[in-house]
N, C-alpha and C. Protein backbone atom coordinates (compact mmCIF):
# COMPACT_ATOMS: atom_id res chain seq x y z
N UNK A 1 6.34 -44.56 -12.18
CA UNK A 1 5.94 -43.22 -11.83
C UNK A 1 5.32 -42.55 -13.06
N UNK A 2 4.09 -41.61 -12.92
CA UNK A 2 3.46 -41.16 -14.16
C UNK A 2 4.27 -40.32 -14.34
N UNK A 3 4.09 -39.56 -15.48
CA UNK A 3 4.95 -38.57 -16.46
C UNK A 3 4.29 -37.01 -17.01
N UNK A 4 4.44 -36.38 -16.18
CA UNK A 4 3.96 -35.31 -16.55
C UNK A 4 3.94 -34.33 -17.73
N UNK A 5 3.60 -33.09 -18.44
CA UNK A 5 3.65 -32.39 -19.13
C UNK A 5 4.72 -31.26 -18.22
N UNK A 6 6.09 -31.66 -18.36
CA UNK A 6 6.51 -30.69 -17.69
C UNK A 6 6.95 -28.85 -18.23
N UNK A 7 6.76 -28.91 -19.26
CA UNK A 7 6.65 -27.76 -19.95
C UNK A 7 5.61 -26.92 -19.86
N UNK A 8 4.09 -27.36 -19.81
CA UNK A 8 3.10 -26.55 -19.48
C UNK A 8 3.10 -26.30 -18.14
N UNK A 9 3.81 -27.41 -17.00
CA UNK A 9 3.85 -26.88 -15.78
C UNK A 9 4.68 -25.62 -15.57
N UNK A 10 5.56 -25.82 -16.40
CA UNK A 10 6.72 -24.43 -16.44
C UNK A 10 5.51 -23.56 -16.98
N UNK A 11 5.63 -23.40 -17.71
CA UNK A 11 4.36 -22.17 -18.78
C UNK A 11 3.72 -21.76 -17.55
N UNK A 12 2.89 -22.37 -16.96
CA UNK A 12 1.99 -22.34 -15.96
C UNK A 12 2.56 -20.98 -14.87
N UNK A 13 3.25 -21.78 -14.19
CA UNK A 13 4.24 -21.63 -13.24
C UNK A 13 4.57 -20.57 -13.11
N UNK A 14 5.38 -20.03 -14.55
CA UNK A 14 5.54 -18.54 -15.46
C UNK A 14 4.86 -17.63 -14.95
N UNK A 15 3.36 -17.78 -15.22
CA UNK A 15 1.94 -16.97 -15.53
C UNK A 15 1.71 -16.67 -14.29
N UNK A 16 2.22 -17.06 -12.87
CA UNK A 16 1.90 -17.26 -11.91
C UNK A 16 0.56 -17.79 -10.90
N UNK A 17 0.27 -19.18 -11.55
CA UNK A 17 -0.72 -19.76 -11.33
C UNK A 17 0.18 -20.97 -10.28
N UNK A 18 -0.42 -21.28 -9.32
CA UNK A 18 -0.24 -21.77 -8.21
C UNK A 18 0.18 -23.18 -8.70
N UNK A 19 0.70 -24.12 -7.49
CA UNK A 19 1.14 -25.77 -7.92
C UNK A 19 0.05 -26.04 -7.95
N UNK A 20 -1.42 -25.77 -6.99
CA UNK A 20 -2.11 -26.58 -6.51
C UNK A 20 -2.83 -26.76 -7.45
N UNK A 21 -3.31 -25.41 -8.73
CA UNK A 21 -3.98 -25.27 -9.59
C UNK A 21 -3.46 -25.96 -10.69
N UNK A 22 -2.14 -25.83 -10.67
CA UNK A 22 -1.35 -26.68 -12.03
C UNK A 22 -1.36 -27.80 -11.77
N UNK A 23 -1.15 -28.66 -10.68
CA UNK A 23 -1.88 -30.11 -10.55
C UNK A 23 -2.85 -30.12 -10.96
N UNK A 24 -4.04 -29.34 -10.97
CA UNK A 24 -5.28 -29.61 -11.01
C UNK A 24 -5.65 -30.08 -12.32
N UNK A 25 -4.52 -29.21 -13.51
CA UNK A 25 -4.69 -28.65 -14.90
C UNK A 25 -3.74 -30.21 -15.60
N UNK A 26 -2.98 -30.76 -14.76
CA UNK A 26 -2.10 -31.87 -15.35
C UNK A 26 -2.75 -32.97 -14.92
N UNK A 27 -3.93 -33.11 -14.34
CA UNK A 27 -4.86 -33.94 -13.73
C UNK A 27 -3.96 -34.90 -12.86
N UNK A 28 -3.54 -34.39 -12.07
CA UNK A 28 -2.58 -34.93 -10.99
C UNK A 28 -2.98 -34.42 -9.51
N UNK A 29 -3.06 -35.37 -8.29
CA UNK A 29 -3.05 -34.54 -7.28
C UNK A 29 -1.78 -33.48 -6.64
N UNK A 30 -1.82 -32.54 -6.13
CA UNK A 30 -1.02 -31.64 -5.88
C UNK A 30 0.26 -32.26 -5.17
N UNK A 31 -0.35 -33.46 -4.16
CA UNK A 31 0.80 -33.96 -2.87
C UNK A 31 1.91 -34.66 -4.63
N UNK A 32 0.95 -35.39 -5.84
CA UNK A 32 2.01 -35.74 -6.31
C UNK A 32 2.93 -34.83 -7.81
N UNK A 33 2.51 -33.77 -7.41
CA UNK A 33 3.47 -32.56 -8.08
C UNK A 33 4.46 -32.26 -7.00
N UNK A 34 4.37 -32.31 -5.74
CA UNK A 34 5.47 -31.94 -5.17
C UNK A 34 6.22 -33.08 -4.87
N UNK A 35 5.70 -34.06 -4.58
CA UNK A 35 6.90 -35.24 -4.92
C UNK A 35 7.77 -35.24 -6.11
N UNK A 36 6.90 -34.90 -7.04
CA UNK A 36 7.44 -35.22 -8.45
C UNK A 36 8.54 -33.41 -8.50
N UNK A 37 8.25 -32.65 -8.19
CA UNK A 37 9.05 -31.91 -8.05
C UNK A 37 10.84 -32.25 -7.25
N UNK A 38 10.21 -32.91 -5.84
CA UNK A 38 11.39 -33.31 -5.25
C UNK A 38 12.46 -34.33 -5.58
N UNK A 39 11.64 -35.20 -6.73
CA UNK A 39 12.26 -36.28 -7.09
C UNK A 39 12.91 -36.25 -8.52
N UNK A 40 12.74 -34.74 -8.91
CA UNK A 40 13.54 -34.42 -10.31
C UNK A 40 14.10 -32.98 -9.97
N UNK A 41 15.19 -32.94 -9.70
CA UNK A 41 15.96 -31.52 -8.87
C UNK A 41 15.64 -30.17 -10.07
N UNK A 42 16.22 -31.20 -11.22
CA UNK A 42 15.88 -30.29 -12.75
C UNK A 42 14.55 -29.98 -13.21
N UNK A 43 13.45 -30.66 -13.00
CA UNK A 43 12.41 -30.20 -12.80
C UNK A 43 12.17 -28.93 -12.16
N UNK A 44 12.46 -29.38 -10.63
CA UNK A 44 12.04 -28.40 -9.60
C UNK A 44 12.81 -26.63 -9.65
N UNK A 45 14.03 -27.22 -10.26
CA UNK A 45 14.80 -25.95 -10.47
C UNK A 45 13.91 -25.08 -11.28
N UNK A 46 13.96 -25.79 -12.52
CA UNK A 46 12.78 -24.58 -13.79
C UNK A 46 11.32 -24.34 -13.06
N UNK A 47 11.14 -25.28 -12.34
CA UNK A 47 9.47 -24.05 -12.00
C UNK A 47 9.46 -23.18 -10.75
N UNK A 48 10.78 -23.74 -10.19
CA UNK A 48 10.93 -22.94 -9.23
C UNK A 48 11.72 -21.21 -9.99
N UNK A 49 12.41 -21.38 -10.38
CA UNK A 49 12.86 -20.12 -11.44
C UNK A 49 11.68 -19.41 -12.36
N UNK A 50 10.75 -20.30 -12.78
CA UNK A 50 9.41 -19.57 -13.52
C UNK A 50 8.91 -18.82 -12.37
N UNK A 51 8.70 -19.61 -10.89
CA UNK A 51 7.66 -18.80 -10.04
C UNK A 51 8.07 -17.74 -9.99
N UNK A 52 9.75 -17.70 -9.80
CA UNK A 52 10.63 -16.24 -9.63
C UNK A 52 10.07 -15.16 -10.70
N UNK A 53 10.24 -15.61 -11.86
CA UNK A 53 9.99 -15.16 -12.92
C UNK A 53 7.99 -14.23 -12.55
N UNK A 54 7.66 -15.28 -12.11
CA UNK A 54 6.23 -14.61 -12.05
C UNK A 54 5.71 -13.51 -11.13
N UNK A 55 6.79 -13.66 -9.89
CA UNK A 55 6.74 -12.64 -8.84
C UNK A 55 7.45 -11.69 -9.43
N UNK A 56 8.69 -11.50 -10.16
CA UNK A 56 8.41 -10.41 -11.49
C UNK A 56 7.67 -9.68 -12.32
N UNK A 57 6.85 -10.23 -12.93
CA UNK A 57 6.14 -9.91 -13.21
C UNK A 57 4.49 -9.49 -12.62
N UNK A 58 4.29 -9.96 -11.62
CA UNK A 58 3.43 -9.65 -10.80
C UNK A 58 3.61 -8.24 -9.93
N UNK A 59 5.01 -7.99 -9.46
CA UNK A 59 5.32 -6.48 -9.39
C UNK A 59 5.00 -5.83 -10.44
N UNK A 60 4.96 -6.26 -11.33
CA UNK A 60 5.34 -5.11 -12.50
C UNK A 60 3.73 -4.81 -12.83
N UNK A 61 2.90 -5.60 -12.56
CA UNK A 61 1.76 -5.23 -12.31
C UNK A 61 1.02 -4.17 -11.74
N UNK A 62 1.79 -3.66 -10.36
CA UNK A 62 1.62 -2.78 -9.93
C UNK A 62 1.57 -1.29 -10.04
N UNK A 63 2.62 -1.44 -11.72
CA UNK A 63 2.73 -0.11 -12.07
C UNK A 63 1.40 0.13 -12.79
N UNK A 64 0.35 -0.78 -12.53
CA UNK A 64 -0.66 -0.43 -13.92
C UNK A 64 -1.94 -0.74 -13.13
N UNK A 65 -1.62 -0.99 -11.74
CA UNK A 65 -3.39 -1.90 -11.31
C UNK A 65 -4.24 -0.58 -11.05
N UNK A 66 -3.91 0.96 -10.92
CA UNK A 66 -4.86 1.91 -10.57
C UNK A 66 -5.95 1.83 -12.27
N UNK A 67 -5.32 1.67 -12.94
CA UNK A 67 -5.25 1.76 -14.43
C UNK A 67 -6.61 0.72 -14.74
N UNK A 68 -6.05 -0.76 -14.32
CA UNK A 68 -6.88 -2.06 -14.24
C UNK A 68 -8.34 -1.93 -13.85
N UNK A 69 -7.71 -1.57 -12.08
CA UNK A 69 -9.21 -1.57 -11.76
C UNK A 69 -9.56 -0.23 -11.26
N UNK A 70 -10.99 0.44 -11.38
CA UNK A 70 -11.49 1.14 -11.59
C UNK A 70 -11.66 1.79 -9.89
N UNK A 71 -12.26 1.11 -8.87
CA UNK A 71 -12.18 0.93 -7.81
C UNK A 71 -11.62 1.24 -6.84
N UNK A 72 -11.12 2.20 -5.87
CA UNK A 72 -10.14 2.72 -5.29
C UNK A 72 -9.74 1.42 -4.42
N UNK A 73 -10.69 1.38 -3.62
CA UNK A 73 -10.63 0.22 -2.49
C UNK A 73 -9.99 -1.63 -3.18
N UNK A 74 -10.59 -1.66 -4.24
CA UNK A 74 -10.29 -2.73 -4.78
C UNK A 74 -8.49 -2.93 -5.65
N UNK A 75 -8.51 -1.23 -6.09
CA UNK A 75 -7.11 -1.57 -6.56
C UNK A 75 -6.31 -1.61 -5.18
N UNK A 76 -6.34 -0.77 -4.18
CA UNK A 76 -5.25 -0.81 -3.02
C UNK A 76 -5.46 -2.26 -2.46
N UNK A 77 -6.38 -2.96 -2.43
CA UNK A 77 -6.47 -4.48 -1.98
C UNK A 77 -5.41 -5.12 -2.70
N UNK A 78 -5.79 -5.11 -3.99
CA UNK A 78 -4.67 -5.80 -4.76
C UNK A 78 -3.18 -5.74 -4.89
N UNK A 79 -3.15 -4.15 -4.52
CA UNK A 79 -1.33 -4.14 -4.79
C UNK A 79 -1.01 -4.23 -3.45
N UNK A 80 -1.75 -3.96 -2.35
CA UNK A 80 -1.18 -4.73 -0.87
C UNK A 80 -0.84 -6.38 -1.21
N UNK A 81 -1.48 -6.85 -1.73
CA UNK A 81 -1.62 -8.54 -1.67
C UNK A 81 -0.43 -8.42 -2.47
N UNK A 82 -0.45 -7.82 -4.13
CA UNK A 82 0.93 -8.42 -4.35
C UNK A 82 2.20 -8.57 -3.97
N UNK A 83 2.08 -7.05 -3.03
CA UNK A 83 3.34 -6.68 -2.06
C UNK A 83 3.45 -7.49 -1.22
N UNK A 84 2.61 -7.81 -0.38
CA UNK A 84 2.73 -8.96 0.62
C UNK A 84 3.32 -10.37 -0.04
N UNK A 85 2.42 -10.57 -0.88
CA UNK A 85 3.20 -12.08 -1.56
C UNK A 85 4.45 -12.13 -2.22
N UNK A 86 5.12 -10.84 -3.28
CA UNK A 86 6.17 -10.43 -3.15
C UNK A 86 7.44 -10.25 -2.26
N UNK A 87 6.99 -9.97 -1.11
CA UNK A 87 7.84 -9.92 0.20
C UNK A 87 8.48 -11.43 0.72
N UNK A 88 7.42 -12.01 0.73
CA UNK A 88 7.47 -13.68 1.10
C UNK A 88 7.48 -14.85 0.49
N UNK A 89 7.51 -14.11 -0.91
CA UNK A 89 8.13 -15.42 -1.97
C UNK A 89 9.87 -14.88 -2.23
N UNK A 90 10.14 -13.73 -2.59
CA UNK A 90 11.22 -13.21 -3.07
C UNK A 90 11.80 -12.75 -1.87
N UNK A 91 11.91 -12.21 -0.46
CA UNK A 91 12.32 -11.56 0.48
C UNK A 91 13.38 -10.68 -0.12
N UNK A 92 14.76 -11.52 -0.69
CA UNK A 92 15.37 -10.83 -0.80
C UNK A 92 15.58 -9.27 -1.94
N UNK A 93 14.58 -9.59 -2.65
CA UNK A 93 14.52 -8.05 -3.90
C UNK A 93 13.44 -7.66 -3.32
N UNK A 94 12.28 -7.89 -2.66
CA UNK A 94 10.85 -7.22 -1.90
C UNK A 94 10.46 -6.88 -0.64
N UNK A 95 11.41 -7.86 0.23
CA UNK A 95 11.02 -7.93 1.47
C UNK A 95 11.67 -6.54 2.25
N UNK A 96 10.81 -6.20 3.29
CA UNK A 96 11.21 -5.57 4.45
C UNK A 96 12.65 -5.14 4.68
N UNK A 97 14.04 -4.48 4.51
CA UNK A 97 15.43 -4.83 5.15
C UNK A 97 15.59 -3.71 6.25
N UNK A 98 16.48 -4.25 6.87
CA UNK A 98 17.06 -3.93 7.85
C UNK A 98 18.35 -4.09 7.96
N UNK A 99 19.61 -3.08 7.68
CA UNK A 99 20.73 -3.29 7.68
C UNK A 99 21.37 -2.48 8.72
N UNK A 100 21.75 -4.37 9.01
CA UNK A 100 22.45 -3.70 10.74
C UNK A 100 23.96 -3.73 10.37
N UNK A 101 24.80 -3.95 9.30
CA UNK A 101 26.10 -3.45 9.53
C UNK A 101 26.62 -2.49 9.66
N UNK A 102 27.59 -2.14 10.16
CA UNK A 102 28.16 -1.16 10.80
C UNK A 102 29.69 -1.09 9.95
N UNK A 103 30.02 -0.17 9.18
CA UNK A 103 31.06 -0.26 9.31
C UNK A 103 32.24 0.83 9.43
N UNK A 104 31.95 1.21 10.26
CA UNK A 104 32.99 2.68 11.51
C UNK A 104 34.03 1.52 12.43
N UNK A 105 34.51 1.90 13.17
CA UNK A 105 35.46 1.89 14.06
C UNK A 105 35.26 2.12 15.53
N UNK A 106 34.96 2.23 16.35
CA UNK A 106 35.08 2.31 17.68
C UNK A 106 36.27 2.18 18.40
N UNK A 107 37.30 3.07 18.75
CA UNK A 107 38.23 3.08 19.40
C UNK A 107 37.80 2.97 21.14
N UNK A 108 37.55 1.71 22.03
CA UNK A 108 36.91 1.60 23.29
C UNK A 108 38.06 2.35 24.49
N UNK A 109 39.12 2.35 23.73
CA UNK A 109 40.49 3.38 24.68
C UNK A 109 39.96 4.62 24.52
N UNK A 110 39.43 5.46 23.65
CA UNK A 110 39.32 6.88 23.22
C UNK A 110 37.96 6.56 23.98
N UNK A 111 36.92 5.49 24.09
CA UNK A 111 35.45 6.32 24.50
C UNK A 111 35.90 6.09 25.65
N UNK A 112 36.54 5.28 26.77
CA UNK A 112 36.21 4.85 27.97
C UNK A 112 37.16 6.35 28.51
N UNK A 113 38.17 6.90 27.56
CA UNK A 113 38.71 8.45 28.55
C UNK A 113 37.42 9.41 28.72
N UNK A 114 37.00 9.42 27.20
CA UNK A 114 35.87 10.53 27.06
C UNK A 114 34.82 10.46 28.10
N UNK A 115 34.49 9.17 28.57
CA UNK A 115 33.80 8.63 29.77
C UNK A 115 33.94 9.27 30.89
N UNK A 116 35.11 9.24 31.13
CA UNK A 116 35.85 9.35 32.95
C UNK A 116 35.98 10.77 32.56
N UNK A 117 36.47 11.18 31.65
CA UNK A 117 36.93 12.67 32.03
C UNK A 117 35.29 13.09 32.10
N UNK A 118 33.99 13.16 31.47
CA UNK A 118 32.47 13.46 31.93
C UNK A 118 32.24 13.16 33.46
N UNK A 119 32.97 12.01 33.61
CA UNK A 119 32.30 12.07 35.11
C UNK A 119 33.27 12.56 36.15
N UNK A 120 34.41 12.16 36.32
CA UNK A 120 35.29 12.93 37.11
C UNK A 120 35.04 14.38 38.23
N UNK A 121 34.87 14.89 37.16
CA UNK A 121 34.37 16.32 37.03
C UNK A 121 32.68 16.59 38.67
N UNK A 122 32.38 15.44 38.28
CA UNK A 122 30.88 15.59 38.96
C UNK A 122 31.22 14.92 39.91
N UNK A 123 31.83 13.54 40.10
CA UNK A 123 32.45 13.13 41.37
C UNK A 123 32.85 13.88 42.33
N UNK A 124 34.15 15.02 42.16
CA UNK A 124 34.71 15.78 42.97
C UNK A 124 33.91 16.87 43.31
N UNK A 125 32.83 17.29 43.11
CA UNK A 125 32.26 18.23 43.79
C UNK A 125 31.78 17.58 44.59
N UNK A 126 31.87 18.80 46.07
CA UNK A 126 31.05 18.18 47.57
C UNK A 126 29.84 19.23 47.44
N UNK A 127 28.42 18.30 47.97
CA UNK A 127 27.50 18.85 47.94
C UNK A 127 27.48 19.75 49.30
N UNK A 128 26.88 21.20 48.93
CA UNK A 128 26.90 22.34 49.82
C UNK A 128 25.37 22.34 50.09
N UNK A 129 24.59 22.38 51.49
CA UNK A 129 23.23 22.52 51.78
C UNK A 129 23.46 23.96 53.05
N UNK A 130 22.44 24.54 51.91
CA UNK A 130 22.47 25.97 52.96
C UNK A 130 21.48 26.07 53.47
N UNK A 131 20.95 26.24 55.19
CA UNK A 131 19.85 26.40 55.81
C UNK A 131 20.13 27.10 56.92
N UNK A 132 19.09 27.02 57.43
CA UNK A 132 19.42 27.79 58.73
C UNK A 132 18.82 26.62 60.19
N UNK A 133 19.62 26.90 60.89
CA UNK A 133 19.35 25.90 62.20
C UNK A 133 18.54 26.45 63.10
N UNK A 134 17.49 25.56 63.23
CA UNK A 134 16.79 26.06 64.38
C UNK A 134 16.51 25.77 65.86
N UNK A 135 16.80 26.71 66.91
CA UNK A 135 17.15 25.83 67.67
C UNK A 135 16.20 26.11 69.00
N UNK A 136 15.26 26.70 68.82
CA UNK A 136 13.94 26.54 69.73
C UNK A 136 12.93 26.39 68.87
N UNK A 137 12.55 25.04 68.83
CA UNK A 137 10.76 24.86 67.97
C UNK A 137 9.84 25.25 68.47
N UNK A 138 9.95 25.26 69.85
CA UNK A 138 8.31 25.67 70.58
C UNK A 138 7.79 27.29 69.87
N UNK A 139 8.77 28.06 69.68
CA UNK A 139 7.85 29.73 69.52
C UNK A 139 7.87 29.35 68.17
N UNK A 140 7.59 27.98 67.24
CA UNK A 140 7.37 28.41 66.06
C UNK A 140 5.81 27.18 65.93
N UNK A 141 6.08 26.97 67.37
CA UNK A 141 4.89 25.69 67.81
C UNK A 141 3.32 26.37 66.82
N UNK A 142 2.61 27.23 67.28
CA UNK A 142 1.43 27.49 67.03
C UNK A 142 1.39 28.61 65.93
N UNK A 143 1.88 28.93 65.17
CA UNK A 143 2.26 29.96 63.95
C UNK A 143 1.95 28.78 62.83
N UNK A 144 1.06 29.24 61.61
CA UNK A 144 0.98 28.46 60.57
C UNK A 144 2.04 28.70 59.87
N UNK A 145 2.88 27.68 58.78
CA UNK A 145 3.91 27.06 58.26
C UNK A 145 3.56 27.41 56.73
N UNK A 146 2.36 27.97 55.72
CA UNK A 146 2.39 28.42 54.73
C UNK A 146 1.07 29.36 54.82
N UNK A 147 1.40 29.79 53.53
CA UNK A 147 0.08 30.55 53.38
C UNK A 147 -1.32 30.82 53.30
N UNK A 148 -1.85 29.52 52.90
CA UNK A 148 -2.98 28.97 52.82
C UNK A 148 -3.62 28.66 54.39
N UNK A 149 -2.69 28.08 54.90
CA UNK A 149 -2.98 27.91 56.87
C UNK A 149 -3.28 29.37 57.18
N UNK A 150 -2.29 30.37 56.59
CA UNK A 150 -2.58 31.74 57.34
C UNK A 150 -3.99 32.33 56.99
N UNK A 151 -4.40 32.36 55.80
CA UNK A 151 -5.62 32.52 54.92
C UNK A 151 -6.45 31.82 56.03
N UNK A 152 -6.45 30.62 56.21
CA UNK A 152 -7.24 29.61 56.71
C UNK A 152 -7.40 30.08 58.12
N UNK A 153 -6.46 30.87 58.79
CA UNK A 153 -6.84 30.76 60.21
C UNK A 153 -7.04 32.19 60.50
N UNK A 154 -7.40 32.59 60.10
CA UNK A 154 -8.43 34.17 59.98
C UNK A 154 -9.74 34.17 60.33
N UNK A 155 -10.11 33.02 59.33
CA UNK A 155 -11.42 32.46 59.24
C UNK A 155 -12.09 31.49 60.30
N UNK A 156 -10.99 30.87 61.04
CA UNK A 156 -11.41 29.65 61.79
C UNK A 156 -10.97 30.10 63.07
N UNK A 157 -12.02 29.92 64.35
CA UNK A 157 -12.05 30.17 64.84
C UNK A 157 -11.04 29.60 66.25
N UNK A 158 -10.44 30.39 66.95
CA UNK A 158 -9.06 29.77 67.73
C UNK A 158 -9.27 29.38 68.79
N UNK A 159 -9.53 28.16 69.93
CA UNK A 159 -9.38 27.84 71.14
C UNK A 159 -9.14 28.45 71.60
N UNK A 160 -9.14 28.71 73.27
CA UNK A 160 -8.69 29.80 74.16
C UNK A 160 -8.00 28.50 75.34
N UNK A 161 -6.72 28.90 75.59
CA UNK A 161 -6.28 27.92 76.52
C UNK A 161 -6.05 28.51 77.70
């Protein structure tokens, strides 16, 4: 198996320059930096800890890129990207959280009374409908039923039966 410069890959690594590029720079193909990564744990540990190291420092970038570049559009490009790549190399110090623990109490004896005694209350009432009964429809047969009909039949002229 060839033998790499594994110290400049660390250095590299550090600076936050990619595997694919640091293969490029150890004149190695990339598929065999990551073998060679997988096949030396101690290897892989230190450049994997440099990359950490570099997404460190690549935040810290951010405190200075309005500074860098001159450009409005071009600096907000950049510190989106680092944030984004930040998020998804490191998740856990950059990324997105969402903390769903809970830690209260729920007594389900105390909510399920508070429950029943709310509804109880609305159960036992009987619904009351007040109207009036009518009990010949015919004399209300030909009389319009709102106002607009009455408006309306002023104007329109009535059959004669």
């Amino acid at each position: 198996m060839k033998v790499i410069d594994e110290k400049l890959a660390i250095d590299m690594a550090a600076s936050g320059v990619s595997l694919k590029k640091i293969a490029t720079a150890l004149g190695v193909s990339h598929q065999f930096l990551y073998e060679y990564r997988e096949n030396n744990p101690a290897f892989g540990d230190k450049i994997a800890r440099a990359a950490e190291a570099a997404i460190d420092a690549l935040v810290d970038e951010l405190l200075t890129v309005d500074e860098d570049i001159p450009d409005v559009q071009r600096a907000r490009l950049r510190s989106e990207n680092i944030k984004w790549v930040a998020s998804k190399r490191k998740p856990k110090n950059y990324g997105d959280r969402i903390d769903l623990n809970v830690d209260g109490q729920i007594s389900l004896t105390a909510a399920l009374d508070a429950a029943r005694s709310r509804v109880l209350p609305i159960r036992d009432q009987h619904i009351i409908i007040e109207g009036q009964v009518i009990d010949n429809i015919d004399e209300f047969k030909n009389e319009p039923t709102d106002s607009l009909s009455v408006a309306g039949s002023a104007s329109t002229p009535q059959k004669e039966s």
